[in-house]
Protein backbone atom coordinates (compact mmCIF):
# COMPACT_ATOMS: atom_id res chain seq x y z
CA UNK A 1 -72.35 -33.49 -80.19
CA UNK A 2 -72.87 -29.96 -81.82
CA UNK A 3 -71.35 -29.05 -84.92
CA UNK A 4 -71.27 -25.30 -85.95
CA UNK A 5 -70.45 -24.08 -89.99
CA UNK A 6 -69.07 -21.20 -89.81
CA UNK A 7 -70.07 -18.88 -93.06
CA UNK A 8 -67.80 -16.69 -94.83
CA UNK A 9 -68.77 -14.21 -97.52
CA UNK A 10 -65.85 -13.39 -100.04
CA UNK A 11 -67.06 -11.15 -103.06
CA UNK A 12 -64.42 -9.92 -105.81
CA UNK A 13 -64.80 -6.75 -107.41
CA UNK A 14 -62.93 -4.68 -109.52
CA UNK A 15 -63.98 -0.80 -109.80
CA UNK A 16 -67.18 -1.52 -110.70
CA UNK A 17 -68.60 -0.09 -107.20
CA UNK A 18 -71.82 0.30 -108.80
CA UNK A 19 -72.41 -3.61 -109.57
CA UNK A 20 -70.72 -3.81 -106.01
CA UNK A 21 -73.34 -1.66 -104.01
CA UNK A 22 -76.11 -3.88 -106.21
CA UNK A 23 -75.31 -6.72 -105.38
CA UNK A 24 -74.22 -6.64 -101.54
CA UNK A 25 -77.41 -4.58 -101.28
CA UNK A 26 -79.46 -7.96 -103.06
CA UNK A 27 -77.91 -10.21 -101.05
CA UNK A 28 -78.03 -8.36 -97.71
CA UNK A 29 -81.51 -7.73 -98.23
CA UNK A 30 -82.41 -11.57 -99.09
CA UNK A 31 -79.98 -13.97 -97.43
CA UNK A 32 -81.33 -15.86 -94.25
CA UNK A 33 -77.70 -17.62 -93.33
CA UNK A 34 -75.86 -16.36 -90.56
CA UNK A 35 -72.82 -14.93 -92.13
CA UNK A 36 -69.53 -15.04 -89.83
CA UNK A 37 -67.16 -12.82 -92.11
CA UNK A 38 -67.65 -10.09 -95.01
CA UNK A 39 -64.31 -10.21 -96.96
CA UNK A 40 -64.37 -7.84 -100.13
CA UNK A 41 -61.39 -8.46 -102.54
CA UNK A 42 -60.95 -4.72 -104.45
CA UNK A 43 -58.79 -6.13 -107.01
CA UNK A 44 -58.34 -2.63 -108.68
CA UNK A 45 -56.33 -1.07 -105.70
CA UNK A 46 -58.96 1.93 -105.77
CA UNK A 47 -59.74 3.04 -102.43
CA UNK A 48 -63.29 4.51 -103.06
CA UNK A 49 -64.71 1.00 -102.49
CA UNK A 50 -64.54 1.88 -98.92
CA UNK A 51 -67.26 4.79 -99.77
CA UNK A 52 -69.72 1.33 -100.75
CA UNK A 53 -68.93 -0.56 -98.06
CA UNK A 54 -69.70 2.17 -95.45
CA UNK A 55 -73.25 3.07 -97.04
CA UNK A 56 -74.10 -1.09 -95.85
CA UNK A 57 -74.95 -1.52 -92.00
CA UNK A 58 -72.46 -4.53 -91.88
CA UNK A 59 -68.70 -4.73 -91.03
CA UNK A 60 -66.55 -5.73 -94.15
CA UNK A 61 -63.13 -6.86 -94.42
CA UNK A 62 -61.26 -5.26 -97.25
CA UNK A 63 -58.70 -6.92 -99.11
CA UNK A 64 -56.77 -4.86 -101.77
């Protein structure tokens, strides 16, 4: 029998799109798991956070 754990990446963040862009860029560049999901909760409702996300060579989901 094979198990499988999926991995799901959930980050908050809350206009501070430059700690944002930091820190996805630190962990993109240093993780070794094999993330499933990217889920990004903008809890400020400001749309720019879709300029960070689309800067990173990685599919996000976007919660608002």
């Amino acid at each position: 029998m094979t198990s499988s754990t999926a991995i799901t990446f959930v980050l908050t963040s809350c206009a501070r799109f430059d700690l944002l862009s930091e820190t996805l860029a630190s962990f993109l560049a240093s993780n070794t798991a094999a993330i499933e999901r990217y889920v990004i909760v903008e809890d400020s409702g400001d749309r720019r956070v879709r300029d960070v996300l689309a800067s990173f060579n990685q599919t996000f989901e976007l919660i608002f």
